[in-house]
Protein backbone atom coordinates (compact mmCIF):
# COMPACT_ATOMS: atom_id res chain seq x y z
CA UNK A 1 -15.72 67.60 74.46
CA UNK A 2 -15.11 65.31 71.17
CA UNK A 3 -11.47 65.11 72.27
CA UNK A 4 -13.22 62.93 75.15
CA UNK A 5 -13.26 60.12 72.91
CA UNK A 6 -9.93 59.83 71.31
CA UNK A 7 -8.26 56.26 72.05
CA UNK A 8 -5.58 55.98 74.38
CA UNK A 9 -2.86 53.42 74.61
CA UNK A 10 -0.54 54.40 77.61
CA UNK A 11 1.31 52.10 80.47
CA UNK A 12 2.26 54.41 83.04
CA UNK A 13 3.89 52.30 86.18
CA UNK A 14 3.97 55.24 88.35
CA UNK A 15 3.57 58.57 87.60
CA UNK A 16 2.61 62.27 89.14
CA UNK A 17 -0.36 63.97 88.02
CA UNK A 18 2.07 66.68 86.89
CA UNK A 19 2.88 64.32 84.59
CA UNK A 20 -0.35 62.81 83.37
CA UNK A 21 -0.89 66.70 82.61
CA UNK A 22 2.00 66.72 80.56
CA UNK A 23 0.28 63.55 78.62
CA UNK A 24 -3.03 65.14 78.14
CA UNK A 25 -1.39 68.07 76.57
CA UNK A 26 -0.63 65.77 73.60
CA UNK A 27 -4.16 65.58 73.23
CA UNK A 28 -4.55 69.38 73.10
CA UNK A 29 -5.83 69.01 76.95
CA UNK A 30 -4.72 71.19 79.70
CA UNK A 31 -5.48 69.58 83.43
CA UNK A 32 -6.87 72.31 85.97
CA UNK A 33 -6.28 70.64 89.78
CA UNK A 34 -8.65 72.01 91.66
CA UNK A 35 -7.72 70.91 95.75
CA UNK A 36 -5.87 67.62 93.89
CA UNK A 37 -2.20 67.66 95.25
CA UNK A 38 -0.15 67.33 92.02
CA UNK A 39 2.56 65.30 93.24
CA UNK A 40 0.20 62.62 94.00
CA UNK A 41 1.72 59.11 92.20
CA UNK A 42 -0.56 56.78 90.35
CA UNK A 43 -0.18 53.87 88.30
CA UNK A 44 -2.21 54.03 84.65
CA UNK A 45 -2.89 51.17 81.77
CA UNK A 46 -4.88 51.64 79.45
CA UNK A 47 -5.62 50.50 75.68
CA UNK A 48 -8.02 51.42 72.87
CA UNK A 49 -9.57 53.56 76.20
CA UNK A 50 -11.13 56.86 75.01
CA UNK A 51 -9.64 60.16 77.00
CA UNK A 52 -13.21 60.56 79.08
CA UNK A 53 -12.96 56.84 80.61
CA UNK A 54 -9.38 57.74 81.68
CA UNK A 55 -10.07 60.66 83.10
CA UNK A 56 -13.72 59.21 84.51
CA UNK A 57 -10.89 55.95 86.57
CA UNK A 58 -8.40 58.65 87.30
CA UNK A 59 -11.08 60.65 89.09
CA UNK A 60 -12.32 57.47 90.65
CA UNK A 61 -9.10 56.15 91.90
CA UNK A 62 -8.29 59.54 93.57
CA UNK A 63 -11.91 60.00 94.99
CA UNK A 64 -12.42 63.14 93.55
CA UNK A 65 -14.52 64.68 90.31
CA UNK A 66 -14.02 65.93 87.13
CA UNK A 67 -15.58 67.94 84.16
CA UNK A 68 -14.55 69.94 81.34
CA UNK A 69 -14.43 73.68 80.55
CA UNK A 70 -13.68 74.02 76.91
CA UNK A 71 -10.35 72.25 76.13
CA UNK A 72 -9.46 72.66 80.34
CA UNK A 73 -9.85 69.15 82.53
CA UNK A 74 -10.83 70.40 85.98
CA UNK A 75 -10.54 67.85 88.84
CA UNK A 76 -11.84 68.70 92.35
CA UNK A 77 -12.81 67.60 95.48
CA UNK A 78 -16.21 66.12 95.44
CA UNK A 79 -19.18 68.74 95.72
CA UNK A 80 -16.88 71.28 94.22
CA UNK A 81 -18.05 70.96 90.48
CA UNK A 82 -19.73 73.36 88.37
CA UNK A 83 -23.20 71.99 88.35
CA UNK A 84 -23.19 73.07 84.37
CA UNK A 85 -20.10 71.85 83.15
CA UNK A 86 -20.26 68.72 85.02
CA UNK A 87 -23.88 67.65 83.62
CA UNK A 88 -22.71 68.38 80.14
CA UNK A 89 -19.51 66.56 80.62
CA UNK A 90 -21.30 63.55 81.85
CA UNK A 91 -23.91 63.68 78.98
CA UNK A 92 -20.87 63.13 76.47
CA UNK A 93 -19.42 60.40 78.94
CA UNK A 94 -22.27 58.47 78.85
CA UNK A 95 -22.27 58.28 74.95
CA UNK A 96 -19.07 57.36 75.28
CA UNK A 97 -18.99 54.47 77.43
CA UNK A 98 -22.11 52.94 75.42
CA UNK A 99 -19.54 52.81 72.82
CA UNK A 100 -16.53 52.01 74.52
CA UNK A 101 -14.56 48.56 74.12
CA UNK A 102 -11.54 49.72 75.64
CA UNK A 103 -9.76 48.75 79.00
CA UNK A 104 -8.22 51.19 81.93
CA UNK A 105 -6.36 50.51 85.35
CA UNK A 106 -5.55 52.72 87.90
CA UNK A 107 -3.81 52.84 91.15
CA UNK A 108 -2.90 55.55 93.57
CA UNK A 109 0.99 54.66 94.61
CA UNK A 110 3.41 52.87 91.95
CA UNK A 111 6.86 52.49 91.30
CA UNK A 112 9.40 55.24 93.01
CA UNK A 113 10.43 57.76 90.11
CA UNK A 114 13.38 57.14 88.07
CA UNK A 115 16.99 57.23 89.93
CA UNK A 116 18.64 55.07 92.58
CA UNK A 117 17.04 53.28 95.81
CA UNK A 118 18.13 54.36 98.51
CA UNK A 119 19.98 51.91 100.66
CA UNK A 120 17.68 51.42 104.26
CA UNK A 121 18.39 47.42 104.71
CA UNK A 122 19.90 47.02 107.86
CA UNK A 123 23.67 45.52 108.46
CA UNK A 124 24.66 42.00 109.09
CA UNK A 125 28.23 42.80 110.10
CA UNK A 126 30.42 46.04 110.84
CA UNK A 127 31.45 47.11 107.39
CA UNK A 128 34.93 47.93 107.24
CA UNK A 129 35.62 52.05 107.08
CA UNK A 130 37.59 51.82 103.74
CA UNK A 131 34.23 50.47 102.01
CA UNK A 132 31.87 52.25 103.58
CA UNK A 133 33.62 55.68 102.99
CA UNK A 134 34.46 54.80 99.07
CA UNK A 135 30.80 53.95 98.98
CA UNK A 136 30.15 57.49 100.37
CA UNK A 137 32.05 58.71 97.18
CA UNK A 138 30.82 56.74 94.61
CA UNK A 139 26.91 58.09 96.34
CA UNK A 140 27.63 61.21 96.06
CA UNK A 141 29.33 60.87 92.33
CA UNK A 142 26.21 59.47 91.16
CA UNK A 143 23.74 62.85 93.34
CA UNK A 144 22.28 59.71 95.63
CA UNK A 145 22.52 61.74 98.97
CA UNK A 146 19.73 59.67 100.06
CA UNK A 147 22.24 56.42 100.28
CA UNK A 148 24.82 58.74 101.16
CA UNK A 149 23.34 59.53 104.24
CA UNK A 150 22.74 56.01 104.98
CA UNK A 151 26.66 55.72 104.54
CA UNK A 152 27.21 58.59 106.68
CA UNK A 153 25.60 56.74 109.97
CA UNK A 154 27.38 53.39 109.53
CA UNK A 155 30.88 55.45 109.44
CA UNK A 156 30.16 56.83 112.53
CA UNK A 157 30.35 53.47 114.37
CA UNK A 158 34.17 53.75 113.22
CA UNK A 159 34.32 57.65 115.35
CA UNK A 160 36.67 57.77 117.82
CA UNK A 161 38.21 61.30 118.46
CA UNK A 162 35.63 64.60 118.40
CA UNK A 163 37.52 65.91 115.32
CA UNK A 164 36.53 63.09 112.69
CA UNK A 165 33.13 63.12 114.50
CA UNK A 166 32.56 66.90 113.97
CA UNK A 167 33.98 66.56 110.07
CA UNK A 168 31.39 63.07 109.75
CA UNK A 169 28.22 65.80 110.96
CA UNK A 170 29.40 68.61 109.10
CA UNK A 171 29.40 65.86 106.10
CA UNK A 172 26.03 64.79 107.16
CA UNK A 173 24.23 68.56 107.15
CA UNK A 174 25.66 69.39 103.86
CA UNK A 175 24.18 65.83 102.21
CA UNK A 176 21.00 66.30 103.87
CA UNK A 177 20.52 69.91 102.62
CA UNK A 178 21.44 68.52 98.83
CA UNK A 179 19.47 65.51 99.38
CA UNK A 180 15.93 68.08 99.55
CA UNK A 181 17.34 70.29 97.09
CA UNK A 182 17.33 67.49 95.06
CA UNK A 183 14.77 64.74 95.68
CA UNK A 184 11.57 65.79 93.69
CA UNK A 185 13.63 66.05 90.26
CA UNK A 186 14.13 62.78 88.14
CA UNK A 187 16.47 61.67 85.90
CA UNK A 188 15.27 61.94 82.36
CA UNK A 189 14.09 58.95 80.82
CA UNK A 190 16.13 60.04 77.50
CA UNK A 191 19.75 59.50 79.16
CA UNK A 192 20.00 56.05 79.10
CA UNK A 193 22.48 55.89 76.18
CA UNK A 194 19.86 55.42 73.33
CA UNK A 195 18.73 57.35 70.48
CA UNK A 196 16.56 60.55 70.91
CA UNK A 197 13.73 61.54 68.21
CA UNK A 198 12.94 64.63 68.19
CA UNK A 199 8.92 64.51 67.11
CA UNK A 200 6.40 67.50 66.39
CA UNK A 201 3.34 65.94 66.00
CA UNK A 202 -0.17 67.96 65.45
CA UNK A 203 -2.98 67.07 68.42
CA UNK A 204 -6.67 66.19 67.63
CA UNK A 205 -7.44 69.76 68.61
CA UNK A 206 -5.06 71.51 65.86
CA UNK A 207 -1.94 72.13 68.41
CA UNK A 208 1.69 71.64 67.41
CA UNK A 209 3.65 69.85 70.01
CA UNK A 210 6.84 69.00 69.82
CA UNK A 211 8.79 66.05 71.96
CA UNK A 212 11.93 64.75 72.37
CA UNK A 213 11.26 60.61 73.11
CA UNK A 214 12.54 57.28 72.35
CA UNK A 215 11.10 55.28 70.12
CA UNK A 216 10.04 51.84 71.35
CA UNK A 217 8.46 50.71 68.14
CA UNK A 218 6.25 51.67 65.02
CA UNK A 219 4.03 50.37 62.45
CA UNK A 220 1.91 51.90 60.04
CA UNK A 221 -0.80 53.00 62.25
CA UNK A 222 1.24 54.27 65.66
CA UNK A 223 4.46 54.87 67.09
CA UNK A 224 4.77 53.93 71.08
CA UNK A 225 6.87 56.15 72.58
CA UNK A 226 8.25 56.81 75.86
CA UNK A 227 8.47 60.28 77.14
CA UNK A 228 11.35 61.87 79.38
CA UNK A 229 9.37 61.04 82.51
CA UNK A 230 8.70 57.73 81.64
CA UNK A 231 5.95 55.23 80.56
CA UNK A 232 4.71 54.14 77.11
CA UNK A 233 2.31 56.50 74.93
CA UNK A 234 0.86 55.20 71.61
CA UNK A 235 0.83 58.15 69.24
CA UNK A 236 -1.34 57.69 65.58
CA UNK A 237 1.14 57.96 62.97
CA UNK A 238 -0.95 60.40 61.12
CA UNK A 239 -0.29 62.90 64.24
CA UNK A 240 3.52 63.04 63.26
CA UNK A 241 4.59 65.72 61.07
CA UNK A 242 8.12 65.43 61.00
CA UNK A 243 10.90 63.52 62.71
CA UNK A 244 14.45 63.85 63.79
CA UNK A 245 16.47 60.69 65.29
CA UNK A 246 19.56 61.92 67.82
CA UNK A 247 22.49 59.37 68.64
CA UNK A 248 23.36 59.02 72.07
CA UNK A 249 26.76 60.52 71.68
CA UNK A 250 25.13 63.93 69.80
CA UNK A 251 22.67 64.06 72.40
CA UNK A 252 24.80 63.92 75.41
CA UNK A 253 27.37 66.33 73.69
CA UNK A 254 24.46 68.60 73.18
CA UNK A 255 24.10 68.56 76.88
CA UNK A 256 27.51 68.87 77.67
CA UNK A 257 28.06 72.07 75.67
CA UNK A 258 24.69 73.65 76.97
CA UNK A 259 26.04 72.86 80.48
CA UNK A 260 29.77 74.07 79.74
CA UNK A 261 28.41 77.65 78.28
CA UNK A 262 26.09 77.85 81.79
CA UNK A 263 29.02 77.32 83.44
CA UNK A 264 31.13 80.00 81.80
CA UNK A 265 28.45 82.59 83.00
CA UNK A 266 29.63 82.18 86.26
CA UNK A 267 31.02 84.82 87.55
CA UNK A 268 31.83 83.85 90.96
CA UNK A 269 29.76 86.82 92.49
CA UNK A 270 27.40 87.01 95.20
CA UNK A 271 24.23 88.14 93.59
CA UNK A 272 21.28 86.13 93.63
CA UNK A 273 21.94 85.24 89.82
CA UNK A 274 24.45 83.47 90.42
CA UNK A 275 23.10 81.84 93.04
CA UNK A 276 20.26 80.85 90.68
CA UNK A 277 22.67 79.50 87.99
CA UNK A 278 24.49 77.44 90.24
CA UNK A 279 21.10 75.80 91.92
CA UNK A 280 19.95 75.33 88.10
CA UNK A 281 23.14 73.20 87.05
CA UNK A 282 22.87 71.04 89.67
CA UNK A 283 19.39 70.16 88.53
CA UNK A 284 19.96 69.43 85.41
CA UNK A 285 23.58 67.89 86.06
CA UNK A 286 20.80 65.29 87.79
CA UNK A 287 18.28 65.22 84.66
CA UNK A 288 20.60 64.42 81.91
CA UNK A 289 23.20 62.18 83.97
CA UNK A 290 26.30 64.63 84.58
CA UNK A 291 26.10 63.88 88.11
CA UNK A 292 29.69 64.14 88.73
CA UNK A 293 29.28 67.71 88.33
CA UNK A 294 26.55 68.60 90.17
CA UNK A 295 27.57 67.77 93.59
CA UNK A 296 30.24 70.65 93.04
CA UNK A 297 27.30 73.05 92.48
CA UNK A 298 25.90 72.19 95.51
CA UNK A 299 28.83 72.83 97.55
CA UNK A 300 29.24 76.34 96.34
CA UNK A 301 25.51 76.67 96.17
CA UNK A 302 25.51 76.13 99.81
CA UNK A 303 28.21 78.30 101.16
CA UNK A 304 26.70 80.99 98.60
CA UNK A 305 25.54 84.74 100.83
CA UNK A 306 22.33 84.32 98.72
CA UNK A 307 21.32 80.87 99.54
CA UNK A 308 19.02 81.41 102.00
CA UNK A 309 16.87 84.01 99.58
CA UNK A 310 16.84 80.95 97.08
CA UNK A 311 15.25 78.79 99.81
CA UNK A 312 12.64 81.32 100.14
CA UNK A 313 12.36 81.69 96.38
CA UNK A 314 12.02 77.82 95.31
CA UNK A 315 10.98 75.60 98.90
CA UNK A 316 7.85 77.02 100.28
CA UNK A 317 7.19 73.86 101.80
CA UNK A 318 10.42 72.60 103.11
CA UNK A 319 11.75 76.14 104.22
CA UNK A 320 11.89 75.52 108.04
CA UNK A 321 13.46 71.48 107.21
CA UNK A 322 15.86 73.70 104.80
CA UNK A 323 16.84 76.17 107.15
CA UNK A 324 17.29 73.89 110.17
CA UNK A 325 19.86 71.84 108.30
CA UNK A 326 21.54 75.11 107.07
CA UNK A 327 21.88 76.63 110.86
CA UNK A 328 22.95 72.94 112.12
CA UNK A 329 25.55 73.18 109.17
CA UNK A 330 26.79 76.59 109.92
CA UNK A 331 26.98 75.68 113.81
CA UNK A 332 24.38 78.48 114.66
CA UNK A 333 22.52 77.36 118.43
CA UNK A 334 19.32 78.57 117.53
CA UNK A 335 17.71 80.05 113.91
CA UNK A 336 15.38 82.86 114.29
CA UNK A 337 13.17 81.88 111.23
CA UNK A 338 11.09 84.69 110.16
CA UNK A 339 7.47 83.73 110.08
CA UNK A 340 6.12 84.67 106.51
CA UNK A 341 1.98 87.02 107.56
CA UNK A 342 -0.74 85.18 106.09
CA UNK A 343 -0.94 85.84 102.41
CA UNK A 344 -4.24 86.78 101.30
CA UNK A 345 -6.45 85.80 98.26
CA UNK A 346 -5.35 88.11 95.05
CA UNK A 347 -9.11 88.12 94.21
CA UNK A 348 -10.22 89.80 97.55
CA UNK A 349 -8.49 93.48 96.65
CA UNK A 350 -9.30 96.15 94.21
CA UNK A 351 -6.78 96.14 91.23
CA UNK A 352 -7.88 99.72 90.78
CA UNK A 353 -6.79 100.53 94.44
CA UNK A 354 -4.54 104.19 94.93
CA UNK A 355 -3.65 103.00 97.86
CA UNK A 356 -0.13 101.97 98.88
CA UNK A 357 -0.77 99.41 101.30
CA UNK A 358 -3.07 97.76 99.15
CA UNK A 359 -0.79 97.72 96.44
CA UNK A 360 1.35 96.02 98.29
CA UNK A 361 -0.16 93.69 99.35
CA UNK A 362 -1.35 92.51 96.06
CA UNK A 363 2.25 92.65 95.20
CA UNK A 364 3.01 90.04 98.48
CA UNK A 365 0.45 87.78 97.52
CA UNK A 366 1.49 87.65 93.26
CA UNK A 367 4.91 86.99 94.38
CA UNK A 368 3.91 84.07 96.85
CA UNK A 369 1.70 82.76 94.43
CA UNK A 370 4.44 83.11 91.21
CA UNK A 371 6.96 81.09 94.14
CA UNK A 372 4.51 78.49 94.25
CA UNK A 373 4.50 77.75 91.01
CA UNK A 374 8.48 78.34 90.76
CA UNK A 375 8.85 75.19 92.80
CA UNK A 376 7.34 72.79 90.12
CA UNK A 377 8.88 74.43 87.50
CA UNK A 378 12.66 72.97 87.55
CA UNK A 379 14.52 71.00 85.58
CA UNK A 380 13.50 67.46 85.32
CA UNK A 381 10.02 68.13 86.68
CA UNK A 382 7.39 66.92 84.29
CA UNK A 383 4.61 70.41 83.48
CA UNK A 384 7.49 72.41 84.40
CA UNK A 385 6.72 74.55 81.37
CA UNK A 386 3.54 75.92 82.17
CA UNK A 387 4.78 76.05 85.54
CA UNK A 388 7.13 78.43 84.28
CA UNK A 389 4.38 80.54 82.20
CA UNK A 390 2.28 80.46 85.52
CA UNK A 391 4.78 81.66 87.41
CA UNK A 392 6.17 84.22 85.10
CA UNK A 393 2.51 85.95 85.04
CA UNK A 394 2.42 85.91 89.08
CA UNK A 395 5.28 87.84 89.25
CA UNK A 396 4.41 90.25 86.65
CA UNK A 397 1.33 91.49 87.94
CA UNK A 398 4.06 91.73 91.37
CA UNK A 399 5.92 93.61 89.14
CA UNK A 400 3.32 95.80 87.80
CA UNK A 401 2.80 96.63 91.33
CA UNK A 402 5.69 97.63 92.90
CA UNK A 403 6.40 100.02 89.93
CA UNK A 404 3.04 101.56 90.52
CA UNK A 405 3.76 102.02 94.01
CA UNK A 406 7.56 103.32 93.17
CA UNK A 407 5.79 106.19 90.79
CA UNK A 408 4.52 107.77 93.17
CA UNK A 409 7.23 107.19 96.36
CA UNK A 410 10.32 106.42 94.97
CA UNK A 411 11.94 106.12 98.12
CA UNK A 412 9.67 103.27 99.36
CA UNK A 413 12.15 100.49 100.70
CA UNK A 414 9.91 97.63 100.44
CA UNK A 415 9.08 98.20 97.26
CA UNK A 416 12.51 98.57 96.12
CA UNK A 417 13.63 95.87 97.48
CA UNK A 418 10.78 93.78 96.30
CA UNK A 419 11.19 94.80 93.15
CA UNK A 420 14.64 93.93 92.84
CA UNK A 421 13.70 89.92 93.98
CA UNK A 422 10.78 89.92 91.44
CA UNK A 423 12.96 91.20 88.18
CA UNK A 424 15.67 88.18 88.99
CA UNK A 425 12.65 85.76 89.13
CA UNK A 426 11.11 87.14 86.06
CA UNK A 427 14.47 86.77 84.30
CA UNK A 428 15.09 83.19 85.21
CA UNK A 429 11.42 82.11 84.40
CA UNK A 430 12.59 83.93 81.08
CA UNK A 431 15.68 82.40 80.58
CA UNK A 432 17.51 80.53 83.38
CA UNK A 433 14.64 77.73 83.93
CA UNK A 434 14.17 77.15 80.16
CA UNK A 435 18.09 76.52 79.06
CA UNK A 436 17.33 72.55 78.37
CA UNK A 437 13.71 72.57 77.49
């Protein structure tokens, strides 16, 4: 609880709480969301605030509560606290706000995250169908399917034989599909042509933690910094251990090289690797500003045998959106989506269980849950690292599982085939996800 009262200086103009987990982190803090979506977007100010009045106006602006459990920030719904923890917590807060000089703002909403607008302004005049299809290009050059699509409507005033209309839809399906595939991931705040630092800097609570930022300014006392999703963070000096400045050109020739030797591991198979390199690339052709490339990965992503397992693997919640746009792209009628049973709480079976069904249905429910966390752990999301560990613990204990179950029938075909999905998973949470952390 002392780390409650550690100053903060931070401007964030709008930011998820994904990311104001990756902040608190700094401070040797993990965030626990308890019933808190974590893609919620807030705006945060603060200066000279201590950590427990940030937490006490982030809680405030999002209606919930909050209370600590060792170094662990929970924040729940209200009435959802543990009584203990929260009456200790607010003891210390109250000490602290006796004391407290500094100032905090907070807003739920802010500014879109970083990347292009989207055109939606309506037209004042027929554009003619040379510009509007070069714009098209240059849209999907720079992975902005969003404005793309908005292309993609006005061209279709210009339609007049069912040919160039069924090649305009076709067009249309395919950006759609990238534009979800793509959406939630930003474009790193440390690819805007300046120099990196590469900082490791030891937390109030004895943690090593090492960033790569841009420096905005220093002095004696603090460096503010600004983070690869954004904002300002003040950091005391006395925090940095050591310190490594990147030019532009070495640090977007460190990218390049990472993403040539990805691409040489291609192998032009069908296996759900590959699949899994090729979705990967794209992402972080996106992050670090190679987006030139990564509409290519798309295309063969899409047309890939094994892209409807990565779907299932990566977009729990836009599966059916995904899938819709895939049938409507491959000129299937109607999609028979398979409904997914009801997976039940890991908690409610017996990890001791003999019995095969049970076992298996432990495994179901540590592979759902290791998906979940999957899906905020790609490239250019902010947390995506202990994402990554989350995830990578879900589908061991899957794993753990199905080989139980496979000792004693080794001819059991779910379990076979289950374990084959959960040992790619574990691999890329291994080494896939983490190629440009």
């Amino acid at each position: 609880l002392t780390l409650l009262s550690e100053p903060v200086a931070i401007r964030f103009p709008g930011v998820q709480l994904t990311e104001v987990a990756e902040f608190l982190r700094w401070y040797g803090l993990e965030l626990d969301l308890q019933g808190i979506d974590q893609k919620t977007r807030l705006t945060l100010e603060a200066e000279e605030c201590p950590v427990g009045l940030l937490l006490n106006e982030l809680a405030r602006a999002l209606q919930a509560s909050w209370y600590c459990r060792g170094n662990t920030v929970v924040l729940c719904e209200v009435g959802e606290e543990d009584t203990a923890l929260l009456r200790e917590t607010q003891t210390v807060l109250a000490r602290i706000e006796a004391e407290n000089r500094g100032t905090v703002t907070s807003a739920v909403g802010g500014d879109v995250a970083r990347g292009s607008v989207p055109e939606t302004g309506g037209v004042t005049e027929l554009e003619s169908e040379a510009v509007l299809q070069q714009r098209t290009e240059n849209a999907l050059r720079r992975m902005d399917y969003a404005a793309a699509l908005v292309c993609y409507g006005k061209l279709q005033a210009h339609v007049n034989d069912r040919v160039r209309a069924n090649e305009l839809n076709q067009a249309m399906h395919r950006a759609r599909i990238f534009d979800q595939l793509t959406r939630a991931v930003s474009t790193s705040a440390l690819s805007d042509g300046s120099t990196v630092t590469r900082i490791s800097l030891k937390s109030p609570s004895g943690n090593f933690v090492e960033q790569h930022v841009k420096v905005l300014k220093k002095d004696l006392d603090h460096w503010w910094v600004r983070p690869g999703y954004g904002g300002e963070i003040r950091v005391k000096a006395d925090w940095i251990r050591s310190s490594e400045e990147i030019s532009a050109e070495k640090w977007r020739e460190r990218n390049a090289r990472e993403i040539a030797r990805q691409e040489r591991n291609l192998t032009n198979s069908r296996s759900k690797q590959e699949a899994n390199r090729l979705f990967l690339l794209c992402l972080v052709a996106k992050t670090h500003r190679f987006e030139s490339k990564g509409t290519g990965y798309l295309e063969k992503l899409v047309d890939h045998p094994e892209f409807d397992w990565l779907i299932d693997s990566y977009f729990e919640d836009k599966r059916d959106a995904l899938l819709g746009s895939l049938s409507a792209l491959r000129g299937e009628k109607e999609r028979k989506v398979v409904q997914r049973p009801e997976i039940e709480d890991v908690s409610g079976f017996d990890p001791d269980t003999d019995d095969p069904d049970e076992i298996m249905k432990i495994a179901h429910a540590e592979l759902a849950q290791g998906r979940k966390c999957l899906s905020q752990a790609l490239p250019g999301m902010s947390g995506a690292g202990a994402q990554r560990k989350k995830a990578l613990a879900h589908f061991g204990n899957s794993s753990d599982c199905l080989d139980k179950v496979l000792a004693k029938d080794s001819d059991h075909q779910d379990a076979s085939k289950l374990s084959g999905e959960v040992k790619v998973l574990m691999h890329d949470c291994i080494k896939g996800l983490g190629f440009f952390d």
